[in-house]
Protein backbone atom coordinates (compact mmCIF):
# COMPACT_ATOMS: atom_id res chain seq x y z
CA UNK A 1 4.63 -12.82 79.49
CA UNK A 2 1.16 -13.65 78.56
CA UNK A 3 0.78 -9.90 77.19
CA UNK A 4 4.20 -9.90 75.44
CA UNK A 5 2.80 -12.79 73.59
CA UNK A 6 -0.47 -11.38 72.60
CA UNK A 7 0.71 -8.33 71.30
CA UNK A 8 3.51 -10.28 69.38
CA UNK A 9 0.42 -12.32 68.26
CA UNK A 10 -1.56 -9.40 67.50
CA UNK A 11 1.22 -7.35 65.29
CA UNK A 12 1.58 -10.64 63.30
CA UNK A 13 -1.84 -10.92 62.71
CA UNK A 14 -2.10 -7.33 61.65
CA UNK A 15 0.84 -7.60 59.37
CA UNK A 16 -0.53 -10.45 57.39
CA UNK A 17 -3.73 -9.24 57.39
CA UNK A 18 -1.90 -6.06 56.06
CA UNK A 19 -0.09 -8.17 53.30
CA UNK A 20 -3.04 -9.97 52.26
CA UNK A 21 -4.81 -6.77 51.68
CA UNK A 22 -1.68 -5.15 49.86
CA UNK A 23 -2.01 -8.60 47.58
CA UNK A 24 -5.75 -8.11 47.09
CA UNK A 25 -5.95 -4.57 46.05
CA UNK A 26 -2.88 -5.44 43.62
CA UNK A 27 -4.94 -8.46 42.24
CA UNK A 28 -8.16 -6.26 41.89
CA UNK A 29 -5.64 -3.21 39.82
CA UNK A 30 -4.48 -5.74 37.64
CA UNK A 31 -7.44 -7.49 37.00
CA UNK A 32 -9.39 -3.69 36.70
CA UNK A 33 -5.99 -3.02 34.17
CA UNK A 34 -6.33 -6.24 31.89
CA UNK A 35 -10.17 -5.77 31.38
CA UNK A 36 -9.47 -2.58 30.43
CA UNK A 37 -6.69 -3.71 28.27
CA UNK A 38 -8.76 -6.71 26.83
CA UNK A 39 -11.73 -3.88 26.00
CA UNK A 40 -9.32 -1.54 24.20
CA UNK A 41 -8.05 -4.47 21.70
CA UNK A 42 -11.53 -5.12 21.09
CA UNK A 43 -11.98 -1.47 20.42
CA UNK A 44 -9.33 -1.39 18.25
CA UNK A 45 -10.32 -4.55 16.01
CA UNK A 46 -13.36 -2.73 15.63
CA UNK A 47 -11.63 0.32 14.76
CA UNK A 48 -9.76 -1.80 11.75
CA UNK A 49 -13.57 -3.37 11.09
CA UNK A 50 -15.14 0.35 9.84
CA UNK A 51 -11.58 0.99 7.98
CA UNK A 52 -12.13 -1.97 5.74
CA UNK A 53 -16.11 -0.98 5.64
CA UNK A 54 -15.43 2.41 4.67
CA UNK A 55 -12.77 0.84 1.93
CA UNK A 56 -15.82 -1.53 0.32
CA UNK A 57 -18.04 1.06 0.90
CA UNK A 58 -15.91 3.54 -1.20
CA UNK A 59 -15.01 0.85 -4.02
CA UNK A 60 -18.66 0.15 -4.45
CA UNK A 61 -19.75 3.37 -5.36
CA UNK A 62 -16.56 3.91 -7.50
CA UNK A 63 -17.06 0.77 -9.44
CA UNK A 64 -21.19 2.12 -9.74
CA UNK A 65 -19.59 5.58 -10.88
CA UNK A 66 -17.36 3.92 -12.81
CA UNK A 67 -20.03 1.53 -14.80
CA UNK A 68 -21.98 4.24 -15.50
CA UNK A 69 -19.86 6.27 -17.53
CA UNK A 70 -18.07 3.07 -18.83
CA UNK A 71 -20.95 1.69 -20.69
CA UNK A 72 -21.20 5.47 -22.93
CA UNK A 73 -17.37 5.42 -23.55
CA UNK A 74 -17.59 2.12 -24.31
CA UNK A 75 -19.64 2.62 -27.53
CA UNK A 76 -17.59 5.52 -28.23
CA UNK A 77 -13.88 2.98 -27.97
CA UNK A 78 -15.60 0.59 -30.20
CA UNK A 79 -16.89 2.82 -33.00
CA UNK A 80 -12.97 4.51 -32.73
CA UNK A 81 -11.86 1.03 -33.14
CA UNK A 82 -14.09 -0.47 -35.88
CA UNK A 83 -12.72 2.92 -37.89
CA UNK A 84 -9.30 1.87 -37.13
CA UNK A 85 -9.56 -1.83 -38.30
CA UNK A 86 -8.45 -2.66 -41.63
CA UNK A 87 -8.33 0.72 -43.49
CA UNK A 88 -6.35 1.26 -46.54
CA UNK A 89 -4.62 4.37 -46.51
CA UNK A 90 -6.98 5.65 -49.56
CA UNK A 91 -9.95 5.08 -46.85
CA UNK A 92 -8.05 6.92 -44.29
CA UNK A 93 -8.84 9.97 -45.97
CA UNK A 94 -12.40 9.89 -46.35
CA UNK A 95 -12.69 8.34 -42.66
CA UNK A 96 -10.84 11.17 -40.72
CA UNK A 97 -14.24 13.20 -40.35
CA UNK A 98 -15.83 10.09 -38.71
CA UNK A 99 -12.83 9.62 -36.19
CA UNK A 100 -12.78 13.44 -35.38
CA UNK A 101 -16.45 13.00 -35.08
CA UNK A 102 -15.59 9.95 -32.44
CA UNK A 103 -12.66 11.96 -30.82
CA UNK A 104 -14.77 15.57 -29.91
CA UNK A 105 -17.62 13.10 -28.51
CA UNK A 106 -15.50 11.36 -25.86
CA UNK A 107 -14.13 15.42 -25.29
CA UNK A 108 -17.93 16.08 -25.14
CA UNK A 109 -18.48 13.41 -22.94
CA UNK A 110 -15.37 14.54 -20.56
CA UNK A 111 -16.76 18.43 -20.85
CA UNK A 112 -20.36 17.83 -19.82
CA UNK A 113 -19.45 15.10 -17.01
CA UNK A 114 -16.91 17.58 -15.24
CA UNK A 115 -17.43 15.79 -11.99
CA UNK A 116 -16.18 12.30 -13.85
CA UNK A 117 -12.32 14.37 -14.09
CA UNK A 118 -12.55 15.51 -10.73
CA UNK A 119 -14.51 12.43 -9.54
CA UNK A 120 -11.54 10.42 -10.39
CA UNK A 121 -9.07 12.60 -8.52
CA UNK A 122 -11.64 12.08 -5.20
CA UNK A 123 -11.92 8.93 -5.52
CA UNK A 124 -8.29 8.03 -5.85
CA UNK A 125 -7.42 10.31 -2.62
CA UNK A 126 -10.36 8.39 -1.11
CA UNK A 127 -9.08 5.25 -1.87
CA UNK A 128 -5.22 6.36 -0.91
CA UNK A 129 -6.69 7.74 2.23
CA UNK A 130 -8.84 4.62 3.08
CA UNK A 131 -5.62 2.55 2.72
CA UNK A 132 -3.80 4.28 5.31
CA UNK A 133 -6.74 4.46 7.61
CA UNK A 134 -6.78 0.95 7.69
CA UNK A 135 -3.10 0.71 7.85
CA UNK A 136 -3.47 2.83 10.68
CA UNK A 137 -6.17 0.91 12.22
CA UNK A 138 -4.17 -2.18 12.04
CA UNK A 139 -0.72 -0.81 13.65
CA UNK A 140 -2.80 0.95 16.67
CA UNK A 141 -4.23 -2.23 17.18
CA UNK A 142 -0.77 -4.31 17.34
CA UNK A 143 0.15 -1.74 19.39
CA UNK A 144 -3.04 -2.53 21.94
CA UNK A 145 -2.12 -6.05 21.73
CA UNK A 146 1.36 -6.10 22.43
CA UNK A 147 0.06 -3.60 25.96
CA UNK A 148 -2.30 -6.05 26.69
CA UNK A 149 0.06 -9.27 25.62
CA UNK A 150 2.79 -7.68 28.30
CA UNK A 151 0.17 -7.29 30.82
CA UNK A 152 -0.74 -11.12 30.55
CA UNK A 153 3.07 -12.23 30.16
CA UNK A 154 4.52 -10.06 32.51
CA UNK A 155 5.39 -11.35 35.99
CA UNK A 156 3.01 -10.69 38.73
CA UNK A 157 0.13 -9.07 36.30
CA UNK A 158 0.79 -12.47 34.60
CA UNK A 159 -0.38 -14.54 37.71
CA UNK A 160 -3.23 -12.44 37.84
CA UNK A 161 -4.00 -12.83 34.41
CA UNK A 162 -4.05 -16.91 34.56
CA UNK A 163 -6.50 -16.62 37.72
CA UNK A 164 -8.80 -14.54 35.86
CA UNK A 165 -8.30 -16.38 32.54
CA UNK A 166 -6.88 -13.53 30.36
CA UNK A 167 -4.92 -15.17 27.66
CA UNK A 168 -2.77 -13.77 25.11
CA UNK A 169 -4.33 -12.55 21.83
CA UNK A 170 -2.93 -12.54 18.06
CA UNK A 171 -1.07 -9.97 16.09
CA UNK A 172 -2.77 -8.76 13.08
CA UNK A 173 -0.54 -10.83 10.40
CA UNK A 174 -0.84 -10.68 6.54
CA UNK A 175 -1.46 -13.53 4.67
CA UNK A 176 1.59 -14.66 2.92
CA UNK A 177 0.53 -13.93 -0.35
CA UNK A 178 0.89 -10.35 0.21
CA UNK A 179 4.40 -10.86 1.72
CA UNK A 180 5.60 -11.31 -1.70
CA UNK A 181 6.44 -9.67 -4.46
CA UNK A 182 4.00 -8.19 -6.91
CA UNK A 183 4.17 -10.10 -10.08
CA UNK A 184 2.31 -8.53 -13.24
């Protein structure tokens, strides 16, 4: 009898010994899996970080570009202007050589600055291209928050996650200004 007890003793013990290591190498996974989780959202919000770099990064040296060539055609729109203003149509005449004059400098200006035309055109697919990266940036990191949000709000992972103090993390929202419509 004494035996039969013992080993009934003994298979017990082994089964919850059994059970709590089934529950511990669970607990370790999940807690391994929401680090891991936790470390890719941060990954990812420094993903969206360089996108908007690489944006300002991009509009600064098109507003520098920009500025530089402004400041020549600039002179040349207000001398075009100033010929424009107030002429009689007997002055008109004599002032057509001076606004041809004006005109074949700004073409002068666009034929010896080719890279300003196709600077434009790079800069505008930079700009286009920057927009989406960071569009992009932003949806793959919802995307890592909502597999890290499930893994904290999911029953048992979410017992796990309150033990180890995971908590849930924020959406990338926009402000509400840009939820409305563009008004010119």
């Amino acid at each position: 009898m004494f035996t039969i007890l013992f080993s009934k003793g003994v298979f017990v013990f082994c089964v919850l010994v059994v059970i709590v290591l089934i529950l511990l190498a669970y607990a370790i996974k999940t807690a391994n899996a929401l680090k891991a989780a936790e470390n890719k959202v941060r990954e990812l919000d420094s993903d969206v970080d360089i996108a908007l770099a690489k944006r300002y990064d991009l509009l600064t040296k098109q507003y520098a570009m920009v500025k530089t060539y402004m400041s020549y055609e600039s002179e040349n729109l207000i001398t075009a202007i100033k010929l424009r203003k107030g002429m009689t149509p007997d002055e008109k005449t004599g002032v057509e050589k001076l606004m041809k004059n004006a005109s074949d400098q700004i073409n002068a200006v666009v034929e010896a600055y080719p890279e300003l035309a196709a600077g434009k055109k790079v800069l505008q697919n930079s700009c286009t291209n920057a927009e989406e990266h960071i569009q992009a940036a932003r949806r793959l990191y919802n995307a890592g928050v909502t597999n890290y949000n499930n893994l904290c709000s999911q029953f048992p992972s979410s017992v796990v996650a309150a033990i180890t103090g995971h908590n849930m993390v924020e959406y990338f929202k926009t402000d509400a200004d840009k939820r409305s419509d563009v008004i010119f």
